[in-house]
C-alpha atoms as a PDB file:
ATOM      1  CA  UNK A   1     -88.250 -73.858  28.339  1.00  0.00           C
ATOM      2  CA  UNK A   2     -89.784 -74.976  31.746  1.00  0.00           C
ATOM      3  CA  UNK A   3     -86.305 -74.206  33.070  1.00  0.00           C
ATOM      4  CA  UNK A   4     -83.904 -71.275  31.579  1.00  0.00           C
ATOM      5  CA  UNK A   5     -80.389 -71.680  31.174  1.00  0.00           C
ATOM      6  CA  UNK A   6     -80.115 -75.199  30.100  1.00  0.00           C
ATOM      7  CA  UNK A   7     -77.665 -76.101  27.269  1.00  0.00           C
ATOM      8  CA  UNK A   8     -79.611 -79.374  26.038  1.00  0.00           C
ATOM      9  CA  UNK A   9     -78.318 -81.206  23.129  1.00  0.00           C
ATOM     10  CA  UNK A  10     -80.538 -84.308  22.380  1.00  0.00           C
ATOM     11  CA  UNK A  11     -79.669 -87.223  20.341  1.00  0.00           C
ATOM     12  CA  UNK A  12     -81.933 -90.574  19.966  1.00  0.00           C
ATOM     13  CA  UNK A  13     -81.038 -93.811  19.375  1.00  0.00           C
ATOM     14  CA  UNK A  14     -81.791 -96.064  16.286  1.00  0.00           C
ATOM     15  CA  UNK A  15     -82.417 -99.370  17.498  1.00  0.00           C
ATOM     16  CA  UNK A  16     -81.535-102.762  15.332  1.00  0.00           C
ATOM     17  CA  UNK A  17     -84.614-105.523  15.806  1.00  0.00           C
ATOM     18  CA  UNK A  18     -82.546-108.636  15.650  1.00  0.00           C
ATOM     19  CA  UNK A  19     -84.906-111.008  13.774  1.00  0.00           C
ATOM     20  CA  UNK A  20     -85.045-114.609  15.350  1.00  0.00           C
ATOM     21  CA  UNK A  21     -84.253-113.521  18.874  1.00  0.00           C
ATOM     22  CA  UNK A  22     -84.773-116.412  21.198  1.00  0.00           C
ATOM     23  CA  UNK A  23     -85.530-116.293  24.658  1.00  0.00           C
ATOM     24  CA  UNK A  24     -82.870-116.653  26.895  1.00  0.00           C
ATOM     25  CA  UNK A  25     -84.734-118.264  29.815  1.00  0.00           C
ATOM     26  CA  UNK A  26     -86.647-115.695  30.982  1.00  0.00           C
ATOM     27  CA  UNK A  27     -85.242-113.031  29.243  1.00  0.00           C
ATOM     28  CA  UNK A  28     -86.919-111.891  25.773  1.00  0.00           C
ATOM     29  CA  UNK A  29     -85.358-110.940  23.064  1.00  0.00           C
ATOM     30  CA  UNK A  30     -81.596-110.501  24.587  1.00  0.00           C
ATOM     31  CA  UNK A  31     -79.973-109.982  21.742  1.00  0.00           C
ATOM     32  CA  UNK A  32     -82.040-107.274  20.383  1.00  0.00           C
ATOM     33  CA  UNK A  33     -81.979-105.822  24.257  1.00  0.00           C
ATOM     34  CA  UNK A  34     -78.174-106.373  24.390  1.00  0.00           C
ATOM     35  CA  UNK A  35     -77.264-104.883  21.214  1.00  0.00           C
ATOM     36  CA  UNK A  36     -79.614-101.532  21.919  1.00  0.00           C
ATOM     37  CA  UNK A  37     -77.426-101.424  25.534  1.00  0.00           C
ATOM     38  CA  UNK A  38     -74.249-101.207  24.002  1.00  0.00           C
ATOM     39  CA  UNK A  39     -75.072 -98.479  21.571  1.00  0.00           C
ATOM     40  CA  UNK A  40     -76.065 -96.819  24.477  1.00  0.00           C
ATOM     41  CA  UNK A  41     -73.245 -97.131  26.922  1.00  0.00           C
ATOM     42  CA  UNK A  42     -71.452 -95.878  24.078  1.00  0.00           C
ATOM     43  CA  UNK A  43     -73.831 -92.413  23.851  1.00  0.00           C
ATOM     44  CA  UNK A  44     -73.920 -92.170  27.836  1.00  0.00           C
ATOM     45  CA  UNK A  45     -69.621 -92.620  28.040  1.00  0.00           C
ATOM     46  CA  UNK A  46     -70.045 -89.880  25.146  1.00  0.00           C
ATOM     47  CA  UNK A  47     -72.012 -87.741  27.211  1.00  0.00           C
ATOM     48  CA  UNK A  48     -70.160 -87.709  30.314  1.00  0.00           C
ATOM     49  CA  UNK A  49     -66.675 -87.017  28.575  1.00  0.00           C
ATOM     50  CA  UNK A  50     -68.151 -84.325  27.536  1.00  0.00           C
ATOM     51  CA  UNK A  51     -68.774 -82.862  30.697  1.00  0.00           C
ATOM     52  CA  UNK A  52     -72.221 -82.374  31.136  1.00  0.00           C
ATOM     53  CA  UNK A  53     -75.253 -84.439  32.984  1.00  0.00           C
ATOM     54  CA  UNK A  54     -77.000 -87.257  31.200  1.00  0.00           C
ATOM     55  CA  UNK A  55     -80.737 -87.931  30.838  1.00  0.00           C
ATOM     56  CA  UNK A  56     -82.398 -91.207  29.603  1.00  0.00           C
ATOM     57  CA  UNK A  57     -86.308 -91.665  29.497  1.00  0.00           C
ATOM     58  CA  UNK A  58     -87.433 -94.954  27.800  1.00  0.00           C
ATOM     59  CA  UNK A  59     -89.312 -97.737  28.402  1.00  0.00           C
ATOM     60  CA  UNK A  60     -88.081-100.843  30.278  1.00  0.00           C
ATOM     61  CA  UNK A  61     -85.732-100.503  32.804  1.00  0.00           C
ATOM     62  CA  UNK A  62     -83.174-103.088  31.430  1.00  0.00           C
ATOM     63  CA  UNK A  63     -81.913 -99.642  29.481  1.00  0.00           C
ATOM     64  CA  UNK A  64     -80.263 -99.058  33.150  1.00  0.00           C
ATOM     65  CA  UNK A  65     -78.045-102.002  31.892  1.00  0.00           C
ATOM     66  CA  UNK A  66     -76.528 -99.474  29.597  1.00  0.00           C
ATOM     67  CA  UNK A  67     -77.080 -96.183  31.207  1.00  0.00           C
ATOM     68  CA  UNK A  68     -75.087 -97.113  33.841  1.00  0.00           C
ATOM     69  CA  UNK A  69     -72.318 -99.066  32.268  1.00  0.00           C
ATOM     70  CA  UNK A  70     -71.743 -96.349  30.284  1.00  0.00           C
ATOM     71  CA  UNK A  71     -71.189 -93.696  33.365  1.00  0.00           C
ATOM     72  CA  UNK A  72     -69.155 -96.276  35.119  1.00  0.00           C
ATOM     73  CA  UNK A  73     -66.766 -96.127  32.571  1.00  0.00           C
ATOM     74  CA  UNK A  74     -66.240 -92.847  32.827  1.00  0.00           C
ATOM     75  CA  UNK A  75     -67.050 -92.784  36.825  1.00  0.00           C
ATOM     76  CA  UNK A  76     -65.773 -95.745  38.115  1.00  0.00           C
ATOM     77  CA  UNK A  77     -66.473 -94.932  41.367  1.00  0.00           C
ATOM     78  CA  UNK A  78     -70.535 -94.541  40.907  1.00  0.00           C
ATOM     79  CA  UNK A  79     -72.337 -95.050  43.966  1.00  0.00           C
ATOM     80  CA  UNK A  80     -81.549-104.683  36.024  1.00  0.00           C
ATOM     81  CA  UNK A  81     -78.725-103.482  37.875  1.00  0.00           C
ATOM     82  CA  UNK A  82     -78.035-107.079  38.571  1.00  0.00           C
ATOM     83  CA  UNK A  83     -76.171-107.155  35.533  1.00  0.00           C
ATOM     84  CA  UNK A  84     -73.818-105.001  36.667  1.00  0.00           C
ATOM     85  CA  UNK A  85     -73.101-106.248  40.487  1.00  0.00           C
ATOM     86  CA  UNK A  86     -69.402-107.597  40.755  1.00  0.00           C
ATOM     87  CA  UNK A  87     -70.547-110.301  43.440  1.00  0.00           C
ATOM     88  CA  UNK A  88     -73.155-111.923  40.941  1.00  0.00           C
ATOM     89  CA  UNK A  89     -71.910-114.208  37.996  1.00  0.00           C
ATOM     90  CA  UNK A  90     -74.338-113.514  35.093  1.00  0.00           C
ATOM     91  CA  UNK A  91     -72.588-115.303  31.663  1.00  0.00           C
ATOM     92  CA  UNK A  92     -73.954-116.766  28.516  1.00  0.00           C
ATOM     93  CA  UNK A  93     -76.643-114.274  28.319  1.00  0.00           C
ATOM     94  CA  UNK A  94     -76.958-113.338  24.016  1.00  0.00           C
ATOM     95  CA  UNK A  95     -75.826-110.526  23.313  1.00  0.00           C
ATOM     96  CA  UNK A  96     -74.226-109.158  26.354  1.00  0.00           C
ATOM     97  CA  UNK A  97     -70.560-110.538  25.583  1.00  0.00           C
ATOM     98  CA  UNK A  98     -69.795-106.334  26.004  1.00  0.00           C
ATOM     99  CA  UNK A  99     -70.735-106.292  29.248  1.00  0.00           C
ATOM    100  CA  UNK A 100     -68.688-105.812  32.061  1.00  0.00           C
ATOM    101  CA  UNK A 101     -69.416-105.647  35.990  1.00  0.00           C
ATOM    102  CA  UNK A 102     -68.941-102.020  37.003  1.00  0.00           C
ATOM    103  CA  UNK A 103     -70.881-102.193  39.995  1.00  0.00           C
ATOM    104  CA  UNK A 104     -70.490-103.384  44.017  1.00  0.00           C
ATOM    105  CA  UNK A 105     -73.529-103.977  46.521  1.00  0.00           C
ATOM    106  CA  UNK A 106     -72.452-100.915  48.624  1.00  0.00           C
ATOM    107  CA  UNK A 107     -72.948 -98.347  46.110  1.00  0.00           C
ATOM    108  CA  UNK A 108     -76.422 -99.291  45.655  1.00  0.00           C
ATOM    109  CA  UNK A 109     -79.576 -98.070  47.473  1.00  0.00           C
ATOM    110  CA  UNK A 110     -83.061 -98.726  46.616  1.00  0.00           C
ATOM    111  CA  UNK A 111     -86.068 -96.539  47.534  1.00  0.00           C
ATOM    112  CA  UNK A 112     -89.616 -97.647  47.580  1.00  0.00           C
ATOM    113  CA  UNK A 113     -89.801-101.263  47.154  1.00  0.00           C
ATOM    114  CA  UNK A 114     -93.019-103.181  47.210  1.00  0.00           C
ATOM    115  CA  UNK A 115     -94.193-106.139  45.647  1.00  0.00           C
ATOM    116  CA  UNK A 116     -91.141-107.588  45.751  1.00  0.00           C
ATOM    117  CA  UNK A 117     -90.720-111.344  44.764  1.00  0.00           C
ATOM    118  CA  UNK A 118     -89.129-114.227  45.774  1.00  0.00           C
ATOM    119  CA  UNK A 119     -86.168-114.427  43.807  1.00  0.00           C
ATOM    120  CA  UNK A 120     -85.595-110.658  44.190  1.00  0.00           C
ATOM    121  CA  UNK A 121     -85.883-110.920  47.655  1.00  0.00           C
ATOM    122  CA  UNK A 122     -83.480-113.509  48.272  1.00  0.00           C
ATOM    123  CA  UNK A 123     -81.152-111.366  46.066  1.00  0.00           C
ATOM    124  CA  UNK A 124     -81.393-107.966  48.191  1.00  0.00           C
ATOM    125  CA  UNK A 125     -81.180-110.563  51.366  1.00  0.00           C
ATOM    126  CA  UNK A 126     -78.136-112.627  50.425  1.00  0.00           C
ATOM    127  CA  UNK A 127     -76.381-110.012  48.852  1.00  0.00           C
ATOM    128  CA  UNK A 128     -76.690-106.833  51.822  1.00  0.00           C
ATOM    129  CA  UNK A 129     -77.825-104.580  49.222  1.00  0.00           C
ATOM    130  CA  UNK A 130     -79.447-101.456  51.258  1.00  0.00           C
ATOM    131  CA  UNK A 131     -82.871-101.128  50.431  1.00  0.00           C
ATOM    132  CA  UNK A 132     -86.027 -98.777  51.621  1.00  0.00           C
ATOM    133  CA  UNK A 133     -89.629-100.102  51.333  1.00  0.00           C
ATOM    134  CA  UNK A 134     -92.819 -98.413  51.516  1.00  0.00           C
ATOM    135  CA  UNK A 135     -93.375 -99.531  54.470  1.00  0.00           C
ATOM    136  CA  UNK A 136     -90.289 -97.731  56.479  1.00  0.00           C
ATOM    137  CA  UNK A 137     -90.859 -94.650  54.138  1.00  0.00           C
ATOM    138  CA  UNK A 138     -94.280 -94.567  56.157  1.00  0.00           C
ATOM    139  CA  UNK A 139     -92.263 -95.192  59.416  1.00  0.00           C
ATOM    140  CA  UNK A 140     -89.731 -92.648  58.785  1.00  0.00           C
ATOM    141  CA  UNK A 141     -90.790 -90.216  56.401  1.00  0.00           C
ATOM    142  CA  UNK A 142     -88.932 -89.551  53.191  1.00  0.00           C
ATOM    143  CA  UNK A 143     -87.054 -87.325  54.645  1.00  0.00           C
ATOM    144  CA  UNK A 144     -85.003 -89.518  57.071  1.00  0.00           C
ATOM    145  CA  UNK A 145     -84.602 -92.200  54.481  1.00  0.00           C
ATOM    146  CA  UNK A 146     -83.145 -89.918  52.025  1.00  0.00           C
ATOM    147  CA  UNK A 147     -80.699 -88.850  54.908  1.00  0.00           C
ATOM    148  CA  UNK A 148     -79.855 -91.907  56.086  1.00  0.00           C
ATOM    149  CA  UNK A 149     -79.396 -92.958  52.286  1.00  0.00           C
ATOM    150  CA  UNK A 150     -77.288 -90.624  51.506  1.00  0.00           C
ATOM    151  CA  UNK A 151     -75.219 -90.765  54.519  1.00  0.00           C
ATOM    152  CA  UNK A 152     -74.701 -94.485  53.191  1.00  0.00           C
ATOM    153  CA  UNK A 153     -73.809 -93.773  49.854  1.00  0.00           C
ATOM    154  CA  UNK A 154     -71.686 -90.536  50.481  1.00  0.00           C
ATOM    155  CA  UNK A 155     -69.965 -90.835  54.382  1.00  0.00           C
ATOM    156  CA  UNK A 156     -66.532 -91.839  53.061  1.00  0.00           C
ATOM    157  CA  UNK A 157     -66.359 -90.215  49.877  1.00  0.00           C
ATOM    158  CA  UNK A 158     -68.100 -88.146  47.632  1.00  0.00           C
ATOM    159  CA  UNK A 159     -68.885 -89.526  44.466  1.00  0.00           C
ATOM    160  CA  UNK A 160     -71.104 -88.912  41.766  1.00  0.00           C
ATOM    161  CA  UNK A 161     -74.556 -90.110  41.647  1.00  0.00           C
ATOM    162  CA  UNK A 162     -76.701 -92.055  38.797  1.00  0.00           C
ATOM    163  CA  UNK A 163     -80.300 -91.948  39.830  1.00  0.00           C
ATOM    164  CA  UNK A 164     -82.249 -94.758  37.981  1.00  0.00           C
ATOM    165  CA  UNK A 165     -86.163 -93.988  38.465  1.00  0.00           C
ATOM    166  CA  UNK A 166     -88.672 -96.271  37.692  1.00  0.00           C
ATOM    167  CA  UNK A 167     -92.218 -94.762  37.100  1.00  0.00           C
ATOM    168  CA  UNK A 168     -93.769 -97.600  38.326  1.00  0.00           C
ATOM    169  CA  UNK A 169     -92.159 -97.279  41.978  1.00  0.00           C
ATOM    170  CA  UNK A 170     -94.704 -94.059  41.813  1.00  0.00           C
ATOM    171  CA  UNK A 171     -98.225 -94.802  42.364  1.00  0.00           C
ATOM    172  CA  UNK A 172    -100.370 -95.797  39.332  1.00  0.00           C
ATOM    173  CA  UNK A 173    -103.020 -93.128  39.996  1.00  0.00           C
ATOM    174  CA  UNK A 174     -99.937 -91.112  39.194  1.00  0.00           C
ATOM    175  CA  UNK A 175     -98.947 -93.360  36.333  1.00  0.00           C
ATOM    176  CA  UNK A 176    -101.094 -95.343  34.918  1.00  0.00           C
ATOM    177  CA  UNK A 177     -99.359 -95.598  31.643  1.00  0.00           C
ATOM    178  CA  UNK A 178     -97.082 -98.463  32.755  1.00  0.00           C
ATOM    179  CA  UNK A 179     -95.662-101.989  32.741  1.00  0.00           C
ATOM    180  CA  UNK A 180     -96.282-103.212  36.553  1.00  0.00           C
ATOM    181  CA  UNK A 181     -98.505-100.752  38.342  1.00  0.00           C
ATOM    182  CA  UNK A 182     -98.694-101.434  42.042  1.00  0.00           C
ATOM    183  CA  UNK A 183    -101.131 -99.647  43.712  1.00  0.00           C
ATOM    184  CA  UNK A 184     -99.496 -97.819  47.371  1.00  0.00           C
ATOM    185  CA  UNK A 185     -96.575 -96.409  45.762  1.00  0.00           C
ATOM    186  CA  UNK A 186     -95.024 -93.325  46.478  1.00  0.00           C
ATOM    187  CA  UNK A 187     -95.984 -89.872  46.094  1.00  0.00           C
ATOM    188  CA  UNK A 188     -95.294 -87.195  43.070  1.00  0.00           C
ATOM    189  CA  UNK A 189     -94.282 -84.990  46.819  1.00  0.00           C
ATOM    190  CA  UNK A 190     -92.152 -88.061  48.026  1.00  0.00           C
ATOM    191  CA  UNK A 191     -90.782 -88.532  44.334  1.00  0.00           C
ATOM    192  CA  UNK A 192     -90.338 -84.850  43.687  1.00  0.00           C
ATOM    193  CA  UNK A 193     -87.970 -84.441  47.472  1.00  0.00           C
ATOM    194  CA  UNK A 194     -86.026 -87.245  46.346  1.00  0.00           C
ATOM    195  CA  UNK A 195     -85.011 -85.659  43.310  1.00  0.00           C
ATOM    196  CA  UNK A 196     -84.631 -82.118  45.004  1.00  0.00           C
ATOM    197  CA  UNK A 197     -82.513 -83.515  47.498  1.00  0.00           C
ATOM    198  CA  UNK A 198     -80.220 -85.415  45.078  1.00  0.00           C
ATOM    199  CA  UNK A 199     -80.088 -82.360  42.780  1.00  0.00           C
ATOM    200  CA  UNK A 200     -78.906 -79.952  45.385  1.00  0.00           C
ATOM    201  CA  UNK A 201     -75.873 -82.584  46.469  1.00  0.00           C
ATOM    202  CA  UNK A 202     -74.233 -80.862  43.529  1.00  0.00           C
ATOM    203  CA  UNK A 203     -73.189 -85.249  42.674  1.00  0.00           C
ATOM    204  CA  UNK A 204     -76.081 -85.895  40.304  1.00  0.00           C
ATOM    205  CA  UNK A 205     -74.128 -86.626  37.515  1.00  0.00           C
ATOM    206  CA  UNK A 206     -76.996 -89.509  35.291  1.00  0.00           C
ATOM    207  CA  UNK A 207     -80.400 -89.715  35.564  1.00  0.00           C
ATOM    208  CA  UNK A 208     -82.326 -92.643  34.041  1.00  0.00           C
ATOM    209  CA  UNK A 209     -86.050 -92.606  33.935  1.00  0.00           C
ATOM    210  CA  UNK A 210     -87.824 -95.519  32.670  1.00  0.00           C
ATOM    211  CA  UNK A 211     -90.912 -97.709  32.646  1.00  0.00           C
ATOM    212  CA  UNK A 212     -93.058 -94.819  30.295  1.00  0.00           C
ATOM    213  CA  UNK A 213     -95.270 -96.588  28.232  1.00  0.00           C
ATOM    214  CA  UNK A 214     -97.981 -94.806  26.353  1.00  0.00           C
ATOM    215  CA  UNK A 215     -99.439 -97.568  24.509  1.00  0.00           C
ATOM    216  CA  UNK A 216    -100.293 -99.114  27.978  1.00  0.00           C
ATOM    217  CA  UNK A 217    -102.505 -96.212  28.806  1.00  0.00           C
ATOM    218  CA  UNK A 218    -106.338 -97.173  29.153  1.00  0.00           C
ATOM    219  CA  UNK A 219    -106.895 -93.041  28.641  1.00  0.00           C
ATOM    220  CA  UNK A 220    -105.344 -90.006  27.028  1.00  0.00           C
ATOM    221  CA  UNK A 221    -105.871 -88.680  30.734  1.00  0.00           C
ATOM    222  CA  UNK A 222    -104.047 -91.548  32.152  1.00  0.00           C
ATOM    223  CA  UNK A 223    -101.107 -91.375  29.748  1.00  0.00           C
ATOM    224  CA  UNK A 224    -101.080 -87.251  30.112  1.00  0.00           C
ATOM    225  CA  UNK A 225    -100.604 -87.927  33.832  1.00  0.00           C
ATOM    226  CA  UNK A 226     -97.779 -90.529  33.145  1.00  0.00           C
ATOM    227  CA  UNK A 227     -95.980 -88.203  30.784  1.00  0.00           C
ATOM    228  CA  UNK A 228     -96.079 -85.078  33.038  1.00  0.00           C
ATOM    229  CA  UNK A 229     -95.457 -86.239  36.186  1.00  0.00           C
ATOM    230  CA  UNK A 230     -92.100 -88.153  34.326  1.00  0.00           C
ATOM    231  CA  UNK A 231     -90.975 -84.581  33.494  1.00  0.00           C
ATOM    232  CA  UNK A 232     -91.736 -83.003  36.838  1.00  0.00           C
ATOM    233  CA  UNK A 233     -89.597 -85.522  38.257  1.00  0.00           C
ATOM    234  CA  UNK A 234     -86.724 -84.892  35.635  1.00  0.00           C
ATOM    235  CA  UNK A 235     -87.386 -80.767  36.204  1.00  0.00           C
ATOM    236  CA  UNK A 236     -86.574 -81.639  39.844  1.00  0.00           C
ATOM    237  CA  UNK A 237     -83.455 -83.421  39.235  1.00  0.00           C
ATOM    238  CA  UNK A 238     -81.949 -80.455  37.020  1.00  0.00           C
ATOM    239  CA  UNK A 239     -82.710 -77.787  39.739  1.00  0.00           C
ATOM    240  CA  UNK A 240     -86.498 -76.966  39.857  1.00  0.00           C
ATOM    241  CA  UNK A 241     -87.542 -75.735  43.378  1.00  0.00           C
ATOM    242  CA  UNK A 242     -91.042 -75.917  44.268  1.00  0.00           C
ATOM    243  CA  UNK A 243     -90.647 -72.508  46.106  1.00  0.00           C
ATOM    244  CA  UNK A 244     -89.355 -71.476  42.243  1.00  0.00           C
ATOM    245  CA  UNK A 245     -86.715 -71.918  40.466  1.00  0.00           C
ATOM    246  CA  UNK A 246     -83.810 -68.958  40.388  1.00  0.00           C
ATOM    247  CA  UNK A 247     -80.531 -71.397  39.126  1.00  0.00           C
ATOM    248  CA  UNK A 248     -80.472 -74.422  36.722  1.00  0.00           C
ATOM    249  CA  UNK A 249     -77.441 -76.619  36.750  1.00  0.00           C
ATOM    250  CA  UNK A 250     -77.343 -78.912  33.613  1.00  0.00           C
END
């Protein structure tokens, strides 16, 4: 064990391929997605009733969908996520008929945004979501910004946190291994204090991290990279200090 004192119990997921699974405008394969959301909400809800701090590593973020409907229902007061928003009307998507809104705009911050497009643009504008690029981490550090979003999140109440990290918002000499590598992302330091900081607000109470994908690595370097700088982001979250470690809380 990297870290000592850990009670881990691991379970995985059998996903059902749903055979004839039309697109649903741009969405591929909903029903397959939808279906493999639900049977996880139900393992996250599972998790937290149980006390203890849930981890999810997987491939495309969309498994947020479920990671964090699952906690809500549990946490209701939790500060493709647009799924979940209240203000947003998503219906008629297959195999979602499950899924209910658990989520409001304030209890959302985003950290390290680049590349963003049009449509999710307008979204972040329109809707007053609170969001960080690259560009004012530069400006202010990553320190300030994780003050100032906490201080958002936390000022009138604490409440437990669900961390939903995307590999790809790292830079892809970091992680090569993939879906939409961006080059000027932020650093395994930057990534590493955000998780520090969130661990030792004693409210981390999820963690998703997502967007691993092996087969997408052009290397066995580039995919060793991927893979272990993934778990010294998760380390960080369950109480690894990088002045050493004396305490895990799991």
């Amino acid at each position: 064990m990297l870290i000592t004192g850990c009670d881990v119990k691991d379970r995985e997921l059998k996903i059902d391929i749903i055979p004839n699974d039309l697109p649903h405008h741009n969405a591929k394969n909903p029903r397959t997605v939808g279906c493999a959301n639900e049977k996880l909400a139900s393992a996250v809800e599972e998790v937290k009733k149980d006390g203890r701090t849930c981890l999810v590593v997987g491939g495309d973020h969309s498994l947020a969908i479920g990671s964090i409907s699952g906690h809500a229902k549990t946490e209701p007061d939790l500060g493709p996520v647009a799924f979940l928003l209240k203000e947003l009307k998503v219906s008629g998507v297959p195999g979602f008929k499950w899924l209910k809104p658990c989520l409001s705009v304030e209890n959302i911050v985003y950290i390290g945004l680049r590349d963003v497009d049009k449509a999710e643009h307008y979204f972040l504008k329109s809707l007053g979501i609170k969001y960080y690029s690259m560009t004012e981490i530069d400006q202010l550090g990553i320190g300030k910004v994780m003050e100032e979003a906490l201080d958002y999140l936390l000022a009138n109440k604490k409440r437990p946190i669900h961390l939903s990290f995307d590999v790809d918002g790292l830079d892809p000499s970091l992680t090569p291994a993939t879906g939409t590598p961006v080059p000027g992302g932020v650093t395994l330091r930057e990534g590493i204090y955000v998780a520090e900081q969130l661990y030792k607000t004693g409210l981390l109470s999820a963690v998703d991290i997502v967007e691993i994908n092996p087969r997408l690595g052009k290397t066995q370097e580039g995919v060793d990279s991927t893979v272990n700088t993934a778990i010294s982001i998760i380390l960080s979250c369950f109480g690894k200090a990088r002045e050493g470690s004396h305490s895990c809380s799991c």
